[in-house]
N, C-alpha and C. Protein backbone atom coordinates (compact mmCIF):
# COMPACT_ATOMS: atom_id res chain seq x y z
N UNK A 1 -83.91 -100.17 172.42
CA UNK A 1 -82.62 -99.58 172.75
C UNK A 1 -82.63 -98.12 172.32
N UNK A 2 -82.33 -97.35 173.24
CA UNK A 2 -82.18 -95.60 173.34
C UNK A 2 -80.52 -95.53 172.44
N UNK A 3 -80.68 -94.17 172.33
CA UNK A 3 -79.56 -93.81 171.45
C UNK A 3 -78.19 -93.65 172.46
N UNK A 4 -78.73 -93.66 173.52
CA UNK A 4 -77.78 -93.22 175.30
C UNK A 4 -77.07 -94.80 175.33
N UNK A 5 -78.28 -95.50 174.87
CA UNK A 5 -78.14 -97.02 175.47
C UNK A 5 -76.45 -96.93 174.64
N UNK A 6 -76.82 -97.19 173.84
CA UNK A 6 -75.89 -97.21 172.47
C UNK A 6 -74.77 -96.44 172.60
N UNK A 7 -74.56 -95.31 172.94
CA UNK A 7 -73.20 -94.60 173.34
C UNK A 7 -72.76 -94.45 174.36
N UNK A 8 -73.15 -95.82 175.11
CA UNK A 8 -72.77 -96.00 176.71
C UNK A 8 -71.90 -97.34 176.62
N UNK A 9 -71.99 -98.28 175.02
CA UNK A 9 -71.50 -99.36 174.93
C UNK A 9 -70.22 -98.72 174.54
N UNK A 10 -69.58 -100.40 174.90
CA UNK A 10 -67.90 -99.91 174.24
C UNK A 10 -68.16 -100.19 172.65
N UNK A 11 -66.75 -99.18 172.26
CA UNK A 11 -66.62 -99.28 170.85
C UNK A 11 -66.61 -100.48 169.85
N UNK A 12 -66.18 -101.95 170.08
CA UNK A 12 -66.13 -102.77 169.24
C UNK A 12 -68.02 -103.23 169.80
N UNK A 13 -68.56 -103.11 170.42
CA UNK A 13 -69.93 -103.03 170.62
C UNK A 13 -70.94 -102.50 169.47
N UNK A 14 -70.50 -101.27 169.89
CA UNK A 14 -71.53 -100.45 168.96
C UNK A 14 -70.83 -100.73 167.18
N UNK A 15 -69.99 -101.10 166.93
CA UNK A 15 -69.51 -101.05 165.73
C UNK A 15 -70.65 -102.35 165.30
N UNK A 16 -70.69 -103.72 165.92
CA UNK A 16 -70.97 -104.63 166.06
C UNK A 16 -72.66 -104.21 165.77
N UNK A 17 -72.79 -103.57 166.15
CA UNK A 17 -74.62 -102.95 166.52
C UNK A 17 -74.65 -102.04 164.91
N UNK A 18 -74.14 -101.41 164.73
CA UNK A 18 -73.72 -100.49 163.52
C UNK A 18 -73.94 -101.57 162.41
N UNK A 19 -73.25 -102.88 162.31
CA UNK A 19 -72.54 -103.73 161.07
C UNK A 19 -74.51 -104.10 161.16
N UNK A 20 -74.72 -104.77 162.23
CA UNK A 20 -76.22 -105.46 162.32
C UNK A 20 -76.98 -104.77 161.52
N UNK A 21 -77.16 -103.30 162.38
CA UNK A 21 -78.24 -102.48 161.47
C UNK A 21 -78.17 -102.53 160.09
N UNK A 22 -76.82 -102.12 159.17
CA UNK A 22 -76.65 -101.62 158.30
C UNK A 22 -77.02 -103.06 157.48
N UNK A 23 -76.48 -104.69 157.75
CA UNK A 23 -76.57 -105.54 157.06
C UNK A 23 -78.32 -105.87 156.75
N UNK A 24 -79.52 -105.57 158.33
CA UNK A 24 -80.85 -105.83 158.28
C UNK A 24 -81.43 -105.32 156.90
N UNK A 25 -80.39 -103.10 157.38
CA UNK A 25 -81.43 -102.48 155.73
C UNK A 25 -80.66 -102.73 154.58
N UNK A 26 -79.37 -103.14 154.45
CA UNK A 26 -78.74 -103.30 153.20
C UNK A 26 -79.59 -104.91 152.40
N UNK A 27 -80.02 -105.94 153.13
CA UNK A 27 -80.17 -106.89 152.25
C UNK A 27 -81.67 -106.89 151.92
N UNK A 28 -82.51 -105.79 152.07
CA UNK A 28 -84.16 -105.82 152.02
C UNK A 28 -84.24 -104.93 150.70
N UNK A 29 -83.80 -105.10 149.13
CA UNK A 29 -83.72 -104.28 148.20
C UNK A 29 -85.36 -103.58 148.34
N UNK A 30 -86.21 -104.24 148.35
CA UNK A 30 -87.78 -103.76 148.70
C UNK A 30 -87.82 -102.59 149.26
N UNK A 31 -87.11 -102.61 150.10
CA UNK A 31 -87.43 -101.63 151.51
C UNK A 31 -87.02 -100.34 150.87
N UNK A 32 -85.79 -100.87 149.89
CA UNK A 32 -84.74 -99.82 149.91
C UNK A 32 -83.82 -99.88 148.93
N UNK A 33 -85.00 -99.27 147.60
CA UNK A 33 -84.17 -99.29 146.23
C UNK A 33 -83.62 -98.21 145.90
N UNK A 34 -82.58 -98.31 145.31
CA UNK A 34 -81.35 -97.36 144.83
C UNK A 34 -82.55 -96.28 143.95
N UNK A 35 -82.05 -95.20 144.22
CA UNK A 35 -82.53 -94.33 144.12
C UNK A 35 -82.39 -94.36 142.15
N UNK A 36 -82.47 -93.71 141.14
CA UNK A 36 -82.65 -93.44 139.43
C UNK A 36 -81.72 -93.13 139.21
N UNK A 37 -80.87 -92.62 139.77
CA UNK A 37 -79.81 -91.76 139.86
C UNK A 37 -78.16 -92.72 139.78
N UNK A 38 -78.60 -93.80 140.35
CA UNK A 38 -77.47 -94.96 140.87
C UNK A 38 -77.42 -95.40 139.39
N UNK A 39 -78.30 -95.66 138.89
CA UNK A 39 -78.87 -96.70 137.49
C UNK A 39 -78.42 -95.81 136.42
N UNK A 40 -78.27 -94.19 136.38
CA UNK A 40 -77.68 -93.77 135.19
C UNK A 40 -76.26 -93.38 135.66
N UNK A 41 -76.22 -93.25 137.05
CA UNK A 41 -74.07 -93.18 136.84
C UNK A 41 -73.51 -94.92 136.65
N UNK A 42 -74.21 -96.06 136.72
CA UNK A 42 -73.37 -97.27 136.56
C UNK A 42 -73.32 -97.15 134.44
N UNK A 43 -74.73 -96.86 134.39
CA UNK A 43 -74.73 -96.78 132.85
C UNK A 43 -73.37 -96.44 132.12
N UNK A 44 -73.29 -95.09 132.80
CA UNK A 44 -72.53 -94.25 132.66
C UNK A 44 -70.93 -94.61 132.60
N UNK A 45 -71.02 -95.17 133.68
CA UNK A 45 -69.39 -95.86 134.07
C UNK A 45 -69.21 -97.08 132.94
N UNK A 46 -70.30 -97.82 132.81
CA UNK A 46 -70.53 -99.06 131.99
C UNK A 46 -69.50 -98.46 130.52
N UNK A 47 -69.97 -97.58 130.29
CA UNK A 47 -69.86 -97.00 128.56
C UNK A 47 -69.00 -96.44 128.39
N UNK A 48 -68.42 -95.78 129.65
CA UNK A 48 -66.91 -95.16 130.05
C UNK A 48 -65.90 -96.59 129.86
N UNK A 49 -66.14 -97.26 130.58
CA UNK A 49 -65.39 -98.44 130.54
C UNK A 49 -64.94 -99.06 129.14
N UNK A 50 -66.11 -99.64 128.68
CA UNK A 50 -66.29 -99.97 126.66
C UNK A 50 -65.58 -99.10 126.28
N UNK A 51 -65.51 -97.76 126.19
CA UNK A 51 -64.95 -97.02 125.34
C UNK A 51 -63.28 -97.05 125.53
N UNK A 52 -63.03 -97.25 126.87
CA UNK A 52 -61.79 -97.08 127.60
C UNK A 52 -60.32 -97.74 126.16
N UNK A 53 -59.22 -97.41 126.26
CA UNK A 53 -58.14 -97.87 125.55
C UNK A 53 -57.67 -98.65 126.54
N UNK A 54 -57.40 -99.93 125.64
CA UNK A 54 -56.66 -101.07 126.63
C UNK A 54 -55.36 -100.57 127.08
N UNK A 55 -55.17 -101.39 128.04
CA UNK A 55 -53.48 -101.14 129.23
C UNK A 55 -52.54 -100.89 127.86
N UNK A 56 -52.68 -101.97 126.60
CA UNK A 56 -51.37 -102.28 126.30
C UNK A 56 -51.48 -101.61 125.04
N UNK A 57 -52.55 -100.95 124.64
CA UNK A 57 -52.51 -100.09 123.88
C UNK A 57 -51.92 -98.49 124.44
N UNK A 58 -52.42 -98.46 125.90
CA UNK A 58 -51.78 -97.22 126.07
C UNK A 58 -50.33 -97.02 126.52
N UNK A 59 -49.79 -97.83 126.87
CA UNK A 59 -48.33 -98.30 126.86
C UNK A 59 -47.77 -97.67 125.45
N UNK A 60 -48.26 -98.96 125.09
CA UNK A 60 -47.66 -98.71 123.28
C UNK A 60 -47.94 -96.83 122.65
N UNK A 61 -49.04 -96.42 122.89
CA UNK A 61 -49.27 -95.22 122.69
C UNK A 61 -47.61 -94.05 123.66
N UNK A 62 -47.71 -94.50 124.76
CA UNK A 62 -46.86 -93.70 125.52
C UNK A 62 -45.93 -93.49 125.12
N UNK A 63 -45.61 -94.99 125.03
CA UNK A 63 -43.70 -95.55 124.48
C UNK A 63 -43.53 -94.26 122.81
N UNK A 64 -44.33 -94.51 122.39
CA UNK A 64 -44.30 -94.24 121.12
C UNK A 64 -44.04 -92.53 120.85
N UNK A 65 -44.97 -92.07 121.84
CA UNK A 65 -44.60 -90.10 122.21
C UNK A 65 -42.87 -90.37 123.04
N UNK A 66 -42.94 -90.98 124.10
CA UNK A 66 -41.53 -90.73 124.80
C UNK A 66 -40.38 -91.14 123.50
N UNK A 67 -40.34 -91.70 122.49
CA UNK A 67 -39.21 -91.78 121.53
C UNK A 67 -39.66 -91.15 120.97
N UNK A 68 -40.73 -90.53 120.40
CA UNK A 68 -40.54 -89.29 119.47
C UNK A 68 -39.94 -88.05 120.32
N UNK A 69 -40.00 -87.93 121.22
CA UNK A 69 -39.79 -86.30 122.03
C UNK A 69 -37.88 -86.65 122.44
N UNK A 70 -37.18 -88.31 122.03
CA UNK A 70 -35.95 -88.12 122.52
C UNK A 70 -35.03 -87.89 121.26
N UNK A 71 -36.26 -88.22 120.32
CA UNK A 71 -35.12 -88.10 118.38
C UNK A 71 -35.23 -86.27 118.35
């Protein structure tokens, strides 16, 4: 199939042709490993996360400035 072929189909077609391709190279990790780069921003996010202040701590933190700033 030509690239003509392909933009001669209708749109829910080629989307259809699009999903195929993308699912063939997305499930072959072999073919097509995440680049070094992927592996130190999840790190990254990982440790961001751990460090993060819980919901109900930062509530409590909030609450706690908004009544000091109304006395």
């Amino acid at each position: 199939m030509q690239t003509d072929d392909l933009a001669n189909l209708p749109l829910p077609a080629r989307l259809a042709a699009m999903e195929a391709l993308w699912d063939s190279l997305s499930h072959d990790p072999l073919h097509n490993p995440s680049p070094a780069w992927h592996a130190e921003v999840l790190a990254q996010r990982r440790l961001e996360m751990e460090q993060a202040v819980p919901w109900e701590e930062t509530k409590r933190r909030l609450r706690s400035l908004a009544d000091a700033r109304q006395t």
